[in-house]
Protein backbone atom coordinates (compact mmCIF):
# COMPACT_ATOMS: atom_id res chain seq x y z
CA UNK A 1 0.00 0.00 0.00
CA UNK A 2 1.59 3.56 -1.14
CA UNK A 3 0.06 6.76 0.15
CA UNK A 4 -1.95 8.28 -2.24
CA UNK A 5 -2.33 5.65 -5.17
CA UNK A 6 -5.85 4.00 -4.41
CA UNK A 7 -7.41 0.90 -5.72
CA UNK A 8 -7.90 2.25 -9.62
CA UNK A 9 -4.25 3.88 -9.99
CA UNK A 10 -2.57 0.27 -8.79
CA UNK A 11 -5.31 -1.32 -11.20
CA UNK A 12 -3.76 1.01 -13.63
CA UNK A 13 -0.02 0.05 -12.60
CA UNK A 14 -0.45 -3.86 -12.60
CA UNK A 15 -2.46 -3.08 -16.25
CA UNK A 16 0.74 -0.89 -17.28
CA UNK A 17 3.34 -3.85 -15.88
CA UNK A 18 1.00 -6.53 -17.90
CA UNK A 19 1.19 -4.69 -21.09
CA UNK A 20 4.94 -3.72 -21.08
CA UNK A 21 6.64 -5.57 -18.78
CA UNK A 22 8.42 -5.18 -15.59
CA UNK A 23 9.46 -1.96 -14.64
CA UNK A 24 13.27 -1.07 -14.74
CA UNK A 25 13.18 2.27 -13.33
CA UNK A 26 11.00 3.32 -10.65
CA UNK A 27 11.11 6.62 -12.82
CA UNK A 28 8.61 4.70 -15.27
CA UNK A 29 5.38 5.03 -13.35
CA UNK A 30 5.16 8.05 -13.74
CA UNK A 31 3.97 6.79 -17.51
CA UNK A 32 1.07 5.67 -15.68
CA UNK A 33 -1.89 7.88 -15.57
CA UNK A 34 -2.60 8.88 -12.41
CA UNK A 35 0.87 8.78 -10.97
CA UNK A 36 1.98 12.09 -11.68
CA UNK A 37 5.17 13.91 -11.01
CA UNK A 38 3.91 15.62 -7.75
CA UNK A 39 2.94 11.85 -6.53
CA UNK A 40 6.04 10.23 -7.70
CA UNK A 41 8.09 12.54 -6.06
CA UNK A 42 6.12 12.14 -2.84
CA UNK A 43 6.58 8.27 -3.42
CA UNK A 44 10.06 7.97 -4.42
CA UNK A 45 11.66 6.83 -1.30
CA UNK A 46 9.29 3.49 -0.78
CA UNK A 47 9.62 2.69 -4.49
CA UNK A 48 12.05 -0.27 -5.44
CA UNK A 49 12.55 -1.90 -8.68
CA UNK A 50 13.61 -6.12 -8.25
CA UNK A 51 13.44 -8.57 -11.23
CA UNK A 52 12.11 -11.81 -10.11
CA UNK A 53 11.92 -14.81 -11.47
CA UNK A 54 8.82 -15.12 -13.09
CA UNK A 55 9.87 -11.34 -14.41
CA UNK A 56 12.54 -13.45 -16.55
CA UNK A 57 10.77 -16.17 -17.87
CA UNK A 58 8.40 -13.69 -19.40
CA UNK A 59 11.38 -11.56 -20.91
């Protein structure tokens, strides 16, 4: 749970990561709509980006 990204924005995240793949910078959400600058920035500090396992078997 992030502060300020509610139930339709992480819909809109896991429907981003689905169409394009893991992300590799946490810089890249903000190409998800509703995760603007002003909420990135807000967010930055509990973001991490990991590849897992299942991330590369997909790539």
């Amino acid at each position: 749970v992030l502060p300020g990204i509610g139930a339709k924005t992480a819909a809109r995240i896991v429907e981003y990561r689905q169409k394009n793949g893991p992300f590799k910078k946490i810089e890249e959400l903000m190409n998800v709509r509703g995760v603007g600058e002003k909420n990135f920035l807000k967010l930055k500090e509990q973001i991490t980006v990991a590849v897992t396992k299942a991330d590369r078997a997909q790539q």
